[in-house]
Protein backbone atom coordinates (compact mmCIF):
# COMPACT_ATOMS: atom_id res chain seq x y z
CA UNK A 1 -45.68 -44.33 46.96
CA UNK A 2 -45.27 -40.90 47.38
CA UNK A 3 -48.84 -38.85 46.88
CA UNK A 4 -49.08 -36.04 44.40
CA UNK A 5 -50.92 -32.95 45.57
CA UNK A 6 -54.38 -32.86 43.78
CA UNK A 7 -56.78 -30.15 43.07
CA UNK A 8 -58.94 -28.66 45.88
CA UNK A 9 -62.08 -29.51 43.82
CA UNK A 10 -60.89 -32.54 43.04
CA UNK A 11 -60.51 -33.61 46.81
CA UNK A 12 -63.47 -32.49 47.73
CA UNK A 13 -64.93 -34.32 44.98
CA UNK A 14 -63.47 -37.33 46.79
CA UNK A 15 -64.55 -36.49 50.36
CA UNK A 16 -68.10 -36.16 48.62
CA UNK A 17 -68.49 -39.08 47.01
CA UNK A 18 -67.09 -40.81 49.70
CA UNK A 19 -69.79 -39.90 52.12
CA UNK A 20 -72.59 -40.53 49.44
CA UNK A 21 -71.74 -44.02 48.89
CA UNK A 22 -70.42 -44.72 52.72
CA UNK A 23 -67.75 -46.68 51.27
CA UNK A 24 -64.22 -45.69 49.86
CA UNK A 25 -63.90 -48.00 47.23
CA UNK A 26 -66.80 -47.01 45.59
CA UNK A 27 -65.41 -43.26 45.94
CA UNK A 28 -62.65 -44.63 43.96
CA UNK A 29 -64.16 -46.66 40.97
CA UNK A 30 -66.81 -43.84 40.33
CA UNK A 31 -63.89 -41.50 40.37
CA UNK A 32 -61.43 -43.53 38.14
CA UNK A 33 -58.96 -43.08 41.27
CA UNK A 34 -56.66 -45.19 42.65
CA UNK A 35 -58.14 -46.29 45.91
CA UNK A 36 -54.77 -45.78 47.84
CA UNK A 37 -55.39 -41.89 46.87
CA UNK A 38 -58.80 -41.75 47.84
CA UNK A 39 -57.70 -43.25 51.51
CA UNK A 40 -55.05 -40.82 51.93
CA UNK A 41 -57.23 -37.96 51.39
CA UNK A 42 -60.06 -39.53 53.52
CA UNK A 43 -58.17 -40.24 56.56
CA UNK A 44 -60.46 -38.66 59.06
CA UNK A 45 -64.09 -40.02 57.61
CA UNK A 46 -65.40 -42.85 59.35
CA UNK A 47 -67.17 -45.63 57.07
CA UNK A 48 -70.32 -46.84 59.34
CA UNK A 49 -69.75 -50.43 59.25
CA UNK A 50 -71.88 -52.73 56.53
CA UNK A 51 -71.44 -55.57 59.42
CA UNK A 52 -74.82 -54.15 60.55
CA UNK A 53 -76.80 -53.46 57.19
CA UNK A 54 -77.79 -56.28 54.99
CA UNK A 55 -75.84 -55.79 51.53
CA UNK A 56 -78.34 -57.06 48.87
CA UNK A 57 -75.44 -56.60 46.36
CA UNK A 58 -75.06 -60.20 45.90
CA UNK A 59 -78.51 -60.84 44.48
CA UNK A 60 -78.45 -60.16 41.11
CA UNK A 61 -79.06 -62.28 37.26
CA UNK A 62 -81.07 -65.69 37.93
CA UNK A 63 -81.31 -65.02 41.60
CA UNK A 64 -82.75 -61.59 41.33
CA UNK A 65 -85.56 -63.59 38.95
CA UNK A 66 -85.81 -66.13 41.21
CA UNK A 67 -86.68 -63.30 44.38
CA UNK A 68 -88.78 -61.72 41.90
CA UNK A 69 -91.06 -64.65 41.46
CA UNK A 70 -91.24 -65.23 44.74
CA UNK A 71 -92.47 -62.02 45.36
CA UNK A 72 -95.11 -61.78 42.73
CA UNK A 73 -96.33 -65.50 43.27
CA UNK A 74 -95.09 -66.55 46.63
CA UNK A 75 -94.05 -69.67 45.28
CA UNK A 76 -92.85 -71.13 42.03
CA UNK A 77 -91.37 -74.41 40.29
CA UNK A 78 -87.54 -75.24 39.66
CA UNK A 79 -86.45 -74.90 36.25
CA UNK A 80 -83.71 -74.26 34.01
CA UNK A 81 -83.73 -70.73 34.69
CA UNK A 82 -82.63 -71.70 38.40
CA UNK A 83 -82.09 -74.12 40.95
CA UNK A 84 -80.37 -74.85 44.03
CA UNK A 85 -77.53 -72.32 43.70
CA UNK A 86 -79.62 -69.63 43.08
CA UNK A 87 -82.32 -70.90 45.97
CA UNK A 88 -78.54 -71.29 48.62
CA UNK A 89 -77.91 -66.96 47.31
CA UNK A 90 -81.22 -66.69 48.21
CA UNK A 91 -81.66 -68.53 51.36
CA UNK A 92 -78.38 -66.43 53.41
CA UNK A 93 -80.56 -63.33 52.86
CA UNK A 94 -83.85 -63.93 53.81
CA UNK A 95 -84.29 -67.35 55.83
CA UNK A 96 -87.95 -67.96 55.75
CA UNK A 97 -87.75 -69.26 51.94
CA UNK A 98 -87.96 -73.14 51.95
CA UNK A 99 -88.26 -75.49 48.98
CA UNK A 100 -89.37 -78.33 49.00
CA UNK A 101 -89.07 -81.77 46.25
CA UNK A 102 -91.82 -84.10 46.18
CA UNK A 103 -92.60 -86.89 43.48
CA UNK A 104 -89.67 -85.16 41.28
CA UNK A 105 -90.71 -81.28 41.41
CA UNK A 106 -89.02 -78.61 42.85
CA UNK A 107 -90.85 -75.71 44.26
CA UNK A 108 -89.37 -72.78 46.17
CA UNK A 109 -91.43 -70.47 48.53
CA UNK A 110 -91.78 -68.09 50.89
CA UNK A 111 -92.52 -70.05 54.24
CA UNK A 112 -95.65 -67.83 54.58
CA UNK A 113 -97.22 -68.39 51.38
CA UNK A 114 -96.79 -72.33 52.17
CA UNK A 115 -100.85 -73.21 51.79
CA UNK A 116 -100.36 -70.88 48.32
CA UNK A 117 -97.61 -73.40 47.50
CA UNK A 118 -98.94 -76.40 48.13
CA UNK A 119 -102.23 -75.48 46.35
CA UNK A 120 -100.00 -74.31 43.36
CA UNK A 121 -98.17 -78.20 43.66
CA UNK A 122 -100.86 -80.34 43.51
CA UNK A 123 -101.96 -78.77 40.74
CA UNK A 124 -99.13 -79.20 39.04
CA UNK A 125 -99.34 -82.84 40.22
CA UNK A 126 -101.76 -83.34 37.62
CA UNK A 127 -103.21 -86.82 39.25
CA UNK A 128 -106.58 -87.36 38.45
CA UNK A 129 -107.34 -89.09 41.94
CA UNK A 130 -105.47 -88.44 44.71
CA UNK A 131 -105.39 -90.38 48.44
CA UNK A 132 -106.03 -89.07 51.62
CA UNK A 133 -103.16 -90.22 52.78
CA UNK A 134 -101.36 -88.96 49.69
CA UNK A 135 -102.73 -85.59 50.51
CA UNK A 136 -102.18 -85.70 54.18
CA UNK A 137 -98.22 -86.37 53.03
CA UNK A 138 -97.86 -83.55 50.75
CA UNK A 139 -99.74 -80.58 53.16
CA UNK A 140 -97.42 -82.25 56.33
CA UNK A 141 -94.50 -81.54 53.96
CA UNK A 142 -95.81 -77.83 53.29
CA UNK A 143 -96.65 -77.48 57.00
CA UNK A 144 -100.19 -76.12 56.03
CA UNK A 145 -103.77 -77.66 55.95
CA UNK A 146 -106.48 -77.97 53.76
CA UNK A 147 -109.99 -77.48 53.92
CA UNK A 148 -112.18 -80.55 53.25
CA UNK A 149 -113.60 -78.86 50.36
CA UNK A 150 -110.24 -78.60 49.07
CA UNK A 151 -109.49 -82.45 50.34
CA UNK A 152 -112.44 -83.32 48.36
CA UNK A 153 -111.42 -80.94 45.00
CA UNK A 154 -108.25 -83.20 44.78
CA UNK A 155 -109.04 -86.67 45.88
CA UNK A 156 -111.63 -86.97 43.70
CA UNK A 157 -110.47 -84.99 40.52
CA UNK A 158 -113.66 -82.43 39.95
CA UNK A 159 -113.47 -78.96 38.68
């Protein structure tokens, strides 16, 4: 394809753009260019690799929600608004979020809010009485412990 000359201000336009958003292709759609023009006149400008950075571009609609939750909370409950391929988006960007299904509920978390979680889930439980044993089960699942007070708060129902 042979390349038309384009306006000086128009060029530099390109170079600008292309530095702002470290990437070329974006030069291109913000510019309504054809990205084969916007290389050509960018030869010489090295794009620092996104290898290294972390693109969060890929979080975005029910996922975003889902991170949003997380972050407000520290935990919360599977739903219709998401599930596990929202949690698997999730998970490649920040590891320490686990989830966890126990007696049919789904909660998601952030692995250092897990005594937050599994405070939040037996609550949700809704059983009147609870086991020891029972208990024991569900805090080795969340990796976390509770106090006996706590113990006591579930096993026996009070308020």
């Amino acid at each position: 394809m042979s390349q038309e000359k384009l306006p000086v201000d128009l060029i530099e336009k390109i170079r600008y753009y292309v530095k702002k958003y470290n990437s070329k292709i974006d030069a291109a759609n913000k510019l309504g260019l054809p990205y084969d023009i916007v290389l050509f006149y960018t030869k010489d400008i090295r794009i620092k690799s996104r290898k290294m950075d972390i693109d969060y571009s890929g979080i975005y609609g029910k996922s975003l929600e889902l991170l949003k939750e997380l972050m407000r909370n520290g935990y919360t409950f599977s739903s219709k608004k998401y599930g596990i391929k929202e949690y698997s988006k999730l998970k490649t960007y920040f590891p320490n979020i686990k989830r966890t299904k126990l007696h049919g509920k789904m909660i998601y978390y952030a692995d250092d809010k897990s005594k937050i979680a599994a405070n939040a889930f037996l609550e949700v439980l809704n059983k009147k009485v609870m086991s020891y044993q029972e208990l024991k089960q569900i805090t080795k699942v969340f990796d976390t412990t509770l106090s006996k007070k706590e113990r006591t708060h579930y096993s026996t129902g009070e308020n």
